[in-house]
Protein backbone atom coordinates (compact mmCIF):
# COMPACT_ATOMS: atom_id res chain seq x y z
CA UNK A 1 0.00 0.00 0.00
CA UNK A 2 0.95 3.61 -0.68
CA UNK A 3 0.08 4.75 2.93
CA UNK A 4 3.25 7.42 3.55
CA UNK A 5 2.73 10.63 1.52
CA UNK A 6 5.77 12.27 2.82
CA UNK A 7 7.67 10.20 0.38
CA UNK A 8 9.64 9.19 3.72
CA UNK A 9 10.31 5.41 3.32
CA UNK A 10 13.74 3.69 2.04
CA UNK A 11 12.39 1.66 -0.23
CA UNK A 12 11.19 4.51 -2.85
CA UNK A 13 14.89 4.88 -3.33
CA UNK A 14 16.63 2.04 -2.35
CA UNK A 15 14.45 0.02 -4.86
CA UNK A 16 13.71 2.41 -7.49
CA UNK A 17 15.66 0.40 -10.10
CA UNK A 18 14.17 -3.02 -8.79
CA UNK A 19 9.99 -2.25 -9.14
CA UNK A 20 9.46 -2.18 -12.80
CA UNK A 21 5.32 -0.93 -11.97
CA UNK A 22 7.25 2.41 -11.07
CA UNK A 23 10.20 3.00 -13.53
CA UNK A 24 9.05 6.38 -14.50
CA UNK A 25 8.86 7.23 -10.72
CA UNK A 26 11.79 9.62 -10.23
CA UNK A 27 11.82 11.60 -6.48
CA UNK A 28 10.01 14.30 -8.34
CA UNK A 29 7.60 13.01 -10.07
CA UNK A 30 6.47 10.86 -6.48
CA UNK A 31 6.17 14.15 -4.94
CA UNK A 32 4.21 15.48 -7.74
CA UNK A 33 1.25 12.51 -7.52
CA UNK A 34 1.87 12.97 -3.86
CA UNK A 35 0.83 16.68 -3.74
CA UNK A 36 -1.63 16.39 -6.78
CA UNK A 37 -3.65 14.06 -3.72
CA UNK A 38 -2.86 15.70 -0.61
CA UNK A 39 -3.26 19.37 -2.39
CA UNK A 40 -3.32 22.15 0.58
CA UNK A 41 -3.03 19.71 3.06
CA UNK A 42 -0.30 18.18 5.28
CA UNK A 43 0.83 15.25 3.95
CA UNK A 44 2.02 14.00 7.55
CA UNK A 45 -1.46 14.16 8.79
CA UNK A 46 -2.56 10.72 9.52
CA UNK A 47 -5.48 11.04 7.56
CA UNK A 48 -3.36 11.63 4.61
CA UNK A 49 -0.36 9.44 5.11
CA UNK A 50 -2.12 6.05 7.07
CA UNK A 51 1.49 5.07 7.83
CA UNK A 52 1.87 7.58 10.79
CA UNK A 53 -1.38 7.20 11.78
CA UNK A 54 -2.48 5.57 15.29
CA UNK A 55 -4.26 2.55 14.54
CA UNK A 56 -5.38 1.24 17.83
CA UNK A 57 -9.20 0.04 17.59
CA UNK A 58 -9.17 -1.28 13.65
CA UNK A 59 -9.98 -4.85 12.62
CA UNK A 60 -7.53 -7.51 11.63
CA UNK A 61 -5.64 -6.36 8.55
CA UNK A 62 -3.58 -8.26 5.88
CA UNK A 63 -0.66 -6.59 4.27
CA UNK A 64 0.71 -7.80 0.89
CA UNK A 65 4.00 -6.54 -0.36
CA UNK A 66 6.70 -7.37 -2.81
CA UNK A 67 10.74 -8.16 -1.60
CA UNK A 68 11.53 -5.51 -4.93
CA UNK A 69 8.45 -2.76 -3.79
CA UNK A 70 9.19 0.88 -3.72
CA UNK A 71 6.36 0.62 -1.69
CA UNK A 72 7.88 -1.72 0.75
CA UNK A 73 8.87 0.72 3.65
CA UNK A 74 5.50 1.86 3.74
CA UNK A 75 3.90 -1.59 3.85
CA UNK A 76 6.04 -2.36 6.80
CA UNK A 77 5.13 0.73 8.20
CA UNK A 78 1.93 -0.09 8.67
CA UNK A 79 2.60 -3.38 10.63
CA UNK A 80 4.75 -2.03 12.64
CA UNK A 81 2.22 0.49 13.66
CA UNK A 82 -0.52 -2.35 13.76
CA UNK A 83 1.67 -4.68 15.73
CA UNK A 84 1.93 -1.75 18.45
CA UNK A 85 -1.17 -0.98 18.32
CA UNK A 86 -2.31 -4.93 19.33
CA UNK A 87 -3.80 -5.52 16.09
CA UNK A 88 -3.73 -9.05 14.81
CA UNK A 89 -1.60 -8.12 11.39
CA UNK A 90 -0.62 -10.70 8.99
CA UNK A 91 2.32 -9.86 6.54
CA UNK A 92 2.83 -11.38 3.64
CA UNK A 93 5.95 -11.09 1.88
CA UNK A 94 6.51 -11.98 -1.74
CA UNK A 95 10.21 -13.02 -2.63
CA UNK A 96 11.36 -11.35 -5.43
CA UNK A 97 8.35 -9.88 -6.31
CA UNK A 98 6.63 -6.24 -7.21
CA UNK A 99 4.19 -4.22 -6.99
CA UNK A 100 0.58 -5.70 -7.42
CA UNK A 101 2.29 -9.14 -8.42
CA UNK A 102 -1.21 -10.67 -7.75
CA UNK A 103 -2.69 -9.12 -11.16
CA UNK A 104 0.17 -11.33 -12.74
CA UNK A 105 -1.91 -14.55 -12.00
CA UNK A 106 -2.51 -16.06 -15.02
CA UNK A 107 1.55 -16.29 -14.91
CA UNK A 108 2.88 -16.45 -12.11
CA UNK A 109 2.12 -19.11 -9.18
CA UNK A 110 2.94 -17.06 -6.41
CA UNK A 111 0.69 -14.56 -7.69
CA UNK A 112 -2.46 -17.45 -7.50
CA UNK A 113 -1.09 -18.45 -4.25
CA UNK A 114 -1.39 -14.62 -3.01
CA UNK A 115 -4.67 -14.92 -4.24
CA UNK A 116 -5.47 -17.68 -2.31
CA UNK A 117 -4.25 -16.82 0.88
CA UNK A 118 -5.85 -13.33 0.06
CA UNK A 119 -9.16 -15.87 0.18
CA UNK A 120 -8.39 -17.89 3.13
CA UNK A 121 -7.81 -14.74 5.14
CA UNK A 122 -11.21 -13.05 4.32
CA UNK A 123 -13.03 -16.30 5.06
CA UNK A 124 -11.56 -17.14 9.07
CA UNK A 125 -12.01 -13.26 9.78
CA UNK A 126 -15.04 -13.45 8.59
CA UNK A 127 -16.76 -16.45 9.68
């Protein structure tokens, strides 16, 4: 998940090279999209950027991210913050994977497996 708007995490940089869903993302143009959603506002604000937010009182969450994600240091952002909040977080991590790997399903088996466990989540939560 994109859930820091201050562009703040390592991974944007660190793995900038490694996410081909974001190749055209230099620093700038990040901040750009950022802005373009956060407008006037404060981008640290916790209603903006879910990342820093306090999130004591939610339901059980699952968090999918990719090993290669520019998105990665937000991802684990948020289950850090879930974890210390006493949330029951699941994290799944997908080795050498990307962004949104799950759309790849028709080729890739750990994409169908995502999908799966995606399933088997929803179902015991919700049951």
């Amino acid at each position: 998940p994109w859930a820091d708007l201050t562009i703040s995490g390592d991974s944007i940089k660190e793995r900038a090279q490694r996410d081909p869903v974001f190749t055209a993302m230099t620093m700038e143009r990040w901040q750009q999209v950022s802005q373009d959603y956060y407008g006037d506002h404060d981008p640290s604000s916790p209603l903006i950027s879910p990342a820093l937010a306090d999130l004591q009182g939610l339901p059980p969450m699952l968090i999918t991210v990719g090993s290669e994600e520019q998105l990665y240091s937000d991802a684990e952002r948020v289950v850090n913050n879930a974890k210390a909040a006493n949330i029951d977080v699941e994290f799944i991590i997908g080795d050498d994977l990307t962004h949104v790997w799950q759309l790849q399903y028709l080729f890739l088996p750990e994409a169908r497996q995502s999908i799966q466990q995606i399933g088997d989540y929803v179902r015991t939560k919700t049951s």
